[in-house]
C-alpha atoms as a PDB file:
ATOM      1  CA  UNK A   1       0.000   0.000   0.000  1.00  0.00           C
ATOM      2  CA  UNK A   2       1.681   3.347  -0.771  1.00  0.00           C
ATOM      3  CA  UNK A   3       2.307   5.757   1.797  1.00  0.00           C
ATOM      4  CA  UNK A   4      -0.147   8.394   0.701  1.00  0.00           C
ATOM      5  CA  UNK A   5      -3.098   5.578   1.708  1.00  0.00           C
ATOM      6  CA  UNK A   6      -1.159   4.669   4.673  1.00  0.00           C
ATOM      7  CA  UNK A   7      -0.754   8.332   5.613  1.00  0.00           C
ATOM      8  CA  UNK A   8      -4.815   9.004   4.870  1.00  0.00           C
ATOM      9  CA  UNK A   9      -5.454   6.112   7.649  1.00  0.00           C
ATOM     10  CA  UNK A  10      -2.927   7.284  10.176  1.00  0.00           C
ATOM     11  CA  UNK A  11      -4.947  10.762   9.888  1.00  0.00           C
ATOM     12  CA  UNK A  12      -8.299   8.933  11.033  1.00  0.00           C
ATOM     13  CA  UNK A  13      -7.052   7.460  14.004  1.00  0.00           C
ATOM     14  CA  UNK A  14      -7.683   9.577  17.273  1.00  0.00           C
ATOM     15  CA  UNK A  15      -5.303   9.766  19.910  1.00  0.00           C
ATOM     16  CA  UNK A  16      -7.450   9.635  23.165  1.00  0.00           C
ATOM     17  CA  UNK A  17      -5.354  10.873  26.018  1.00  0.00           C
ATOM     18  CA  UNK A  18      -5.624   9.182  29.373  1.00  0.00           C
ATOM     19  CA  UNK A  19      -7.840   5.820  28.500  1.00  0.00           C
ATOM     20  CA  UNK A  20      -8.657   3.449  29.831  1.00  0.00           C
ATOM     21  CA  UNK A  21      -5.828   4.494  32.705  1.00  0.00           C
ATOM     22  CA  UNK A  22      -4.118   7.508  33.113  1.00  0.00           C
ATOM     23  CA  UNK A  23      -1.053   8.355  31.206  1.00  0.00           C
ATOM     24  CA  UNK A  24      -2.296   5.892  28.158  1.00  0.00           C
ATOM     25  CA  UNK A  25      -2.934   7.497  25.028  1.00  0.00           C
ATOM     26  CA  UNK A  26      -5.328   5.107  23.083  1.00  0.00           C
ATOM     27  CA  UNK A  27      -5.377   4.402  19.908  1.00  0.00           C
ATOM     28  CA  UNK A  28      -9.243   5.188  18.402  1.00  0.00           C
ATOM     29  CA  UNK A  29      -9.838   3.529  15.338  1.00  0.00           C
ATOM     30  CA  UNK A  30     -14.035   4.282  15.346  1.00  0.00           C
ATOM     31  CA  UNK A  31     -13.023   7.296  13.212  1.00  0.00           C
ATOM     32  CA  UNK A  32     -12.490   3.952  10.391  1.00  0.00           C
ATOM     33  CA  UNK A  33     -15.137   2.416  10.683  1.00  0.00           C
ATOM     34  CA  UNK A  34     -17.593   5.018  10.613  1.00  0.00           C
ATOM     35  CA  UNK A  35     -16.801   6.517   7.001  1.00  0.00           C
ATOM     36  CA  UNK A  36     -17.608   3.556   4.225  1.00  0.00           C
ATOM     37  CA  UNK A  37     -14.278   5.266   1.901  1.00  0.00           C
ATOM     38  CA  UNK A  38     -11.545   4.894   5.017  1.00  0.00           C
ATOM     39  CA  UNK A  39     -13.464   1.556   6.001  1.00  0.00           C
ATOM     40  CA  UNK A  40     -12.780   0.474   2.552  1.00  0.00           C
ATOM     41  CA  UNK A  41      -9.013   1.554   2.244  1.00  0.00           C
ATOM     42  CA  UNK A  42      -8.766  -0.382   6.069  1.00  0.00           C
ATOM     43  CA  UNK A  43      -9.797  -3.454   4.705  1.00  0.00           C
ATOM     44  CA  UNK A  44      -8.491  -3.052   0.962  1.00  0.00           C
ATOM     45  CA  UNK A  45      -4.185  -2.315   3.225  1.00  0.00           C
ATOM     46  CA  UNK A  46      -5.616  -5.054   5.148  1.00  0.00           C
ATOM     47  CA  UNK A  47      -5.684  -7.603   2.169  1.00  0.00           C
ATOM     48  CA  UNK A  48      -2.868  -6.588   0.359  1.00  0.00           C
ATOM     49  CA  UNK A  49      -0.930  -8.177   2.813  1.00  0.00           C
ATOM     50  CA  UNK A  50      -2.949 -11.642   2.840  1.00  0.00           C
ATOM     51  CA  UNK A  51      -3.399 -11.741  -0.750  1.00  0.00           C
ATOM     52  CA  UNK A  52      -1.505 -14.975  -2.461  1.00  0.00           C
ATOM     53  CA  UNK A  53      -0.687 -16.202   0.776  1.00  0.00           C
ATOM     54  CA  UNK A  54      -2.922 -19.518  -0.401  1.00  0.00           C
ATOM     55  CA  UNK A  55      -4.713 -19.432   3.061  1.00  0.00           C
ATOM     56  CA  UNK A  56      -8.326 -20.482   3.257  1.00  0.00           C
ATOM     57  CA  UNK A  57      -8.955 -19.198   6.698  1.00  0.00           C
ATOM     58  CA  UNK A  58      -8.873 -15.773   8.754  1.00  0.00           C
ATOM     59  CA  UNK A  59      -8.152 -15.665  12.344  1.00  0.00           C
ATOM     60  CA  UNK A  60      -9.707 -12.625  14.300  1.00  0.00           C
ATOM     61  CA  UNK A  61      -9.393 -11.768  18.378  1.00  0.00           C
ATOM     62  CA  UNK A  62     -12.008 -10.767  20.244  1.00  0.00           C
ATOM     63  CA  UNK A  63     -13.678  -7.944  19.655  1.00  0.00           C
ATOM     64  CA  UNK A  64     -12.109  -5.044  17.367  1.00  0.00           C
ATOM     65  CA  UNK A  65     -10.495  -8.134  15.503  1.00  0.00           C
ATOM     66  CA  UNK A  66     -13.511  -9.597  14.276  1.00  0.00           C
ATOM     67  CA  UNK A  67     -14.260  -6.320  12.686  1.00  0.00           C
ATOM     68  CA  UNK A  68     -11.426  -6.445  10.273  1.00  0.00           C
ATOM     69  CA  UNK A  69     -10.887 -10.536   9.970  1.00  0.00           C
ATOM     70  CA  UNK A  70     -14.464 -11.232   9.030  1.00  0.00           C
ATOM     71  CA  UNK A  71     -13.890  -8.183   5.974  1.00  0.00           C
ATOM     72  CA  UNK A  72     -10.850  -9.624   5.171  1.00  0.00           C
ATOM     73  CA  UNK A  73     -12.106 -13.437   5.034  1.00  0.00           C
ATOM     74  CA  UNK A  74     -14.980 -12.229   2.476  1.00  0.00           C
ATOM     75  CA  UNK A  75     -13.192 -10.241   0.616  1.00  0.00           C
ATOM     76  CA  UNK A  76     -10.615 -13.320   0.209  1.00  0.00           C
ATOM     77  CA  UNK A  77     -13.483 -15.573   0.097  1.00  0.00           C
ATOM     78  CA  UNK A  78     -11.759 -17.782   3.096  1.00  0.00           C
ATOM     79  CA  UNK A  79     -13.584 -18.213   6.227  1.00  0.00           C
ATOM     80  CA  UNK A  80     -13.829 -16.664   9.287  1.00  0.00           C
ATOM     81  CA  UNK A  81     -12.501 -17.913  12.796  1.00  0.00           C
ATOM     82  CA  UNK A  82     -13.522 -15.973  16.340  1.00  0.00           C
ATOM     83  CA  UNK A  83     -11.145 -16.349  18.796  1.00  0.00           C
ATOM     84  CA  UNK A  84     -13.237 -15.605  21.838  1.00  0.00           C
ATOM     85  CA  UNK A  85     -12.278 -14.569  25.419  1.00  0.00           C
ATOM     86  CA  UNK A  86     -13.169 -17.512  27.940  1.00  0.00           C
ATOM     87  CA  UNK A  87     -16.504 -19.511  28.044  1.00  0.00           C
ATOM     88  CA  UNK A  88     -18.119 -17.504  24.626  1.00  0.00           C
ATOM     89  CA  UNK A  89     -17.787 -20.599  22.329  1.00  0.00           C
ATOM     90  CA  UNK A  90     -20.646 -22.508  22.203  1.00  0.00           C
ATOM     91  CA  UNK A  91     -18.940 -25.454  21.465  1.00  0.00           C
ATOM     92  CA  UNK A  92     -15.622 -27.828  22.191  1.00  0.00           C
ATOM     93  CA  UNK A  93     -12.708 -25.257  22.951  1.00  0.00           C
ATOM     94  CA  UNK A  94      -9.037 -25.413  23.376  1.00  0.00           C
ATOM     95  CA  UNK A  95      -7.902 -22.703  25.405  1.00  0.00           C
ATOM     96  CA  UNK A  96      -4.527 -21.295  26.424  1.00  0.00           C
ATOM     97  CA  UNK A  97      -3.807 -18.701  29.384  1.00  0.00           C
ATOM     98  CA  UNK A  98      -1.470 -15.908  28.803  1.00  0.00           C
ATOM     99  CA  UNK A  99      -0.348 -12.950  31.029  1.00  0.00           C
ATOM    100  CA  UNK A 100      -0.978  -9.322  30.883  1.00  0.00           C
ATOM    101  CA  UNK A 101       0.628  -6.584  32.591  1.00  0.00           C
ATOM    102  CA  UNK A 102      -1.747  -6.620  34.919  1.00  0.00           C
ATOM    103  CA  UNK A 103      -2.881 -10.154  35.740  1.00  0.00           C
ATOM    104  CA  UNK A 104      -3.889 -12.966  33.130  1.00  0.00           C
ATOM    105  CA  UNK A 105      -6.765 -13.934  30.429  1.00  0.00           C
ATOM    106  CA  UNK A 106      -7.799 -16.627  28.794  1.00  0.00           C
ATOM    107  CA  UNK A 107      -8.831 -16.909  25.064  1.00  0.00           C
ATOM    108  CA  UNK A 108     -10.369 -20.051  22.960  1.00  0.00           C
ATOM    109  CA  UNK A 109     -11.063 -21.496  19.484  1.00  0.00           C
ATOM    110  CA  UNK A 110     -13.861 -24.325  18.552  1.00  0.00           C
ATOM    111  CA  UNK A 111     -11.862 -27.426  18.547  1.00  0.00           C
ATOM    112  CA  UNK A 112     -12.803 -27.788  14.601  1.00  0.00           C
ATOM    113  CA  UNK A 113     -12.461 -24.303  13.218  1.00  0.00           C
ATOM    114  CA  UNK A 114      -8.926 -24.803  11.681  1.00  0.00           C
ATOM    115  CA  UNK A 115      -7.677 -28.255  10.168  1.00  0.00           C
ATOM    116  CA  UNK A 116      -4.440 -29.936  10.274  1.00  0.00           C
ATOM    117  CA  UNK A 117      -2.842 -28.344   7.828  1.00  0.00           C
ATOM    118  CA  UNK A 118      -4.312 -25.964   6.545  1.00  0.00           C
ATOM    119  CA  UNK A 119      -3.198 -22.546   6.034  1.00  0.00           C
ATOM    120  CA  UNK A 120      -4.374 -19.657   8.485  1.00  0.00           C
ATOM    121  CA  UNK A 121      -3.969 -15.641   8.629  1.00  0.00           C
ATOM    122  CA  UNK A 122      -4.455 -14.103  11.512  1.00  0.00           C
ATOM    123  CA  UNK A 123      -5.922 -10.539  11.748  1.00  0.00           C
ATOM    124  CA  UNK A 124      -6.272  -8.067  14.727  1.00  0.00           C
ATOM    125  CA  UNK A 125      -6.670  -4.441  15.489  1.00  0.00           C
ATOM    126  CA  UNK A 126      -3.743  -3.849  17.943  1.00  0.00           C
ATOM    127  CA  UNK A 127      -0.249  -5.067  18.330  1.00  0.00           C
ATOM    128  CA  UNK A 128       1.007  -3.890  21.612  1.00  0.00           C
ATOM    129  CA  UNK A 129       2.687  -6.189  24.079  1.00  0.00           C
ATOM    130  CA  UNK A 130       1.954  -9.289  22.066  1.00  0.00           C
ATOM    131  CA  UNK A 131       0.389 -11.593  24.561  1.00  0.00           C
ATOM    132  CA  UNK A 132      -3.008 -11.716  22.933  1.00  0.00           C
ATOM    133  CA  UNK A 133      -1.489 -12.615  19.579  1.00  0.00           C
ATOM    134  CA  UNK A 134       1.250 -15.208  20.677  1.00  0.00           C
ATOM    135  CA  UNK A 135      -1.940 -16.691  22.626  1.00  0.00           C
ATOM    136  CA  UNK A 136      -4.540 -16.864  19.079  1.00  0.00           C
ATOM    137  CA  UNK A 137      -0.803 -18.297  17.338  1.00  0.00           C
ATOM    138  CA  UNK A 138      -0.455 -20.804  19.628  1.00  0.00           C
ATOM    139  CA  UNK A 139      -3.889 -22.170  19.385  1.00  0.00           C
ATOM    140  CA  UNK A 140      -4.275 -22.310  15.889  1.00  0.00           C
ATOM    141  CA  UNK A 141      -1.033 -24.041  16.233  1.00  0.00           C
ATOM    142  CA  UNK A 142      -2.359 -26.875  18.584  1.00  0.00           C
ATOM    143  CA  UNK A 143      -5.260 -27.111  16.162  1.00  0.00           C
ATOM    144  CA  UNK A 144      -2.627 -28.447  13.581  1.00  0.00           C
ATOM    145  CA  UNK A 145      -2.918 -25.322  11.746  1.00  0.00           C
ATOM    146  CA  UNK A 146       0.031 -23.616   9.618  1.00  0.00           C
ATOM    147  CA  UNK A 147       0.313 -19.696  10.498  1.00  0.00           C
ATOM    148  CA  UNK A 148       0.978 -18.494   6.977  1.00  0.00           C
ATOM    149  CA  UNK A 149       1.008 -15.033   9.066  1.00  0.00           C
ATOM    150  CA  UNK A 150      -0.482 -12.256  11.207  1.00  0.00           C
ATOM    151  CA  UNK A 151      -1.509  -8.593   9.973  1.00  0.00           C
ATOM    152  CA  UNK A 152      -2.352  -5.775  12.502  1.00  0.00           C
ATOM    153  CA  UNK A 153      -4.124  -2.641  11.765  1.00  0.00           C
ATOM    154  CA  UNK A 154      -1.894  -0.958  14.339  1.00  0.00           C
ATOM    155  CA  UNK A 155       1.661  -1.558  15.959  1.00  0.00           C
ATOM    156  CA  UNK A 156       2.965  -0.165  19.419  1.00  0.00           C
ATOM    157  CA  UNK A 157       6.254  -0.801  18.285  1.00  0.00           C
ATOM    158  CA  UNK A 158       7.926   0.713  21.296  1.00  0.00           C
ATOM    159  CA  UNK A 159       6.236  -2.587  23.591  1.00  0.00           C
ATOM    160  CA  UNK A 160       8.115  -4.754  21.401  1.00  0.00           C
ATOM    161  CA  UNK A 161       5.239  -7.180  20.847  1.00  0.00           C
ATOM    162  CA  UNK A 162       6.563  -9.396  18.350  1.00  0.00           C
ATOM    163  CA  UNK A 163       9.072 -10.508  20.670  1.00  0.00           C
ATOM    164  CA  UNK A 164       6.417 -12.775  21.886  1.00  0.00           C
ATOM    165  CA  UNK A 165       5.136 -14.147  18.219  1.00  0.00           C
ATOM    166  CA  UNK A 166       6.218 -16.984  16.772  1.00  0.00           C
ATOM    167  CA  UNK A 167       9.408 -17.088  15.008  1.00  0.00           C
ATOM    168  CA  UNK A 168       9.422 -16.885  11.141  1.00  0.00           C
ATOM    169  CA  UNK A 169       5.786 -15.810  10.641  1.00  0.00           C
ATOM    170  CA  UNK A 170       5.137 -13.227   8.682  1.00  0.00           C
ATOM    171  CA  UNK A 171       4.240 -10.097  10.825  1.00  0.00           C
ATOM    172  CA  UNK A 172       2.513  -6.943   9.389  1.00  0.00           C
ATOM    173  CA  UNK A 173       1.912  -3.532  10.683  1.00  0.00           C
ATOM    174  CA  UNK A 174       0.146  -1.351   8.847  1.00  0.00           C
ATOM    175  CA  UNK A 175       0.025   1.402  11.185  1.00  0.00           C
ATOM    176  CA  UNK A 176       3.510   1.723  13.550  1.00  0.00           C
ATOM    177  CA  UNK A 177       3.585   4.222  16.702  1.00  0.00           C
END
């Protein structure tokens, strides 16, 4: 994507000072969503970087995530995989704990949603410390799954998040701070 597009999105997002904590500045990307022509130049910098990766199906973290995985997966015509915080699944889960910087989560994927073998994107809002990500990696992982890659709207590059992903994956960020 050239840097005039990237440039147009980095104008939309909204720095909101002090949230959720003081001394954050957070990251607003509802100024995207809410105009269909920056929606569609989200989603179209989005694919550019999953296009002819040959995978058939799109990761997305809960919540923001799903917002730009499930756009991605249709325009690739793939399909769509939630990874969901603790006990939203309806159905078998695997699971995996990870820590935060201020205590722990838990995510999980249906037990079926990704195949031995097959190929799998993953697509998220945020990459700041990582620990979300490295989590969704490592399940579709113990699902069988082969992590062609992960894509993120936005990087915190000064938390060093991709410490934590898995080594020789392709990482994207569209959007570095």
């Amino acid at each position: 994507m050239s840097s005039t597009r990237l440039d147009t999105l980095r104008a939309a997002v909204r720095d909101v000072p002090d949230f959720p904590s003081p001394g954050i500045v957070f990251k607003d990307i509802t100024p995207m969503l809410s105009d269909g022509a920056l929606f569609k130049l989200t989603i179209d910098a989005l694919v550019e970087t999953v296009a002819g990766s040959g995978v058939t199906k799109i990761v997305g973290i809960d919540a923001r995530g799903f917002i730009f995985a499930a756009a991605v997966a249709d325009r690739l015509g793939c399909g769509f995989v939630p990874v969901r915080k603790k006990g939203k699944l309806p159905w078998k889960t695997e699971g995996v704990s990870y820590d935060l910087e201020y205590g722990s989560n838990k995510i999980e994927i249906h037990a079926d949603a990704v195949l031995p073998g097959e190929r799998v994107w993953l697509v998220d809002d945020v990459l700041a410390t990582g620990g979300t990500a490295a989590a969704a990696a490592e399940l579709v992982q113990r699902l069988g799954g082969v992590l062609a890659g992960m894509t993120f709207l936005i990087e915190l590059g000064f938390l060093d998040g991709r410490k934590l992903l898995p080594e020789g994956v392709d990482v994207a960020g569209l959007l570095v701070y």
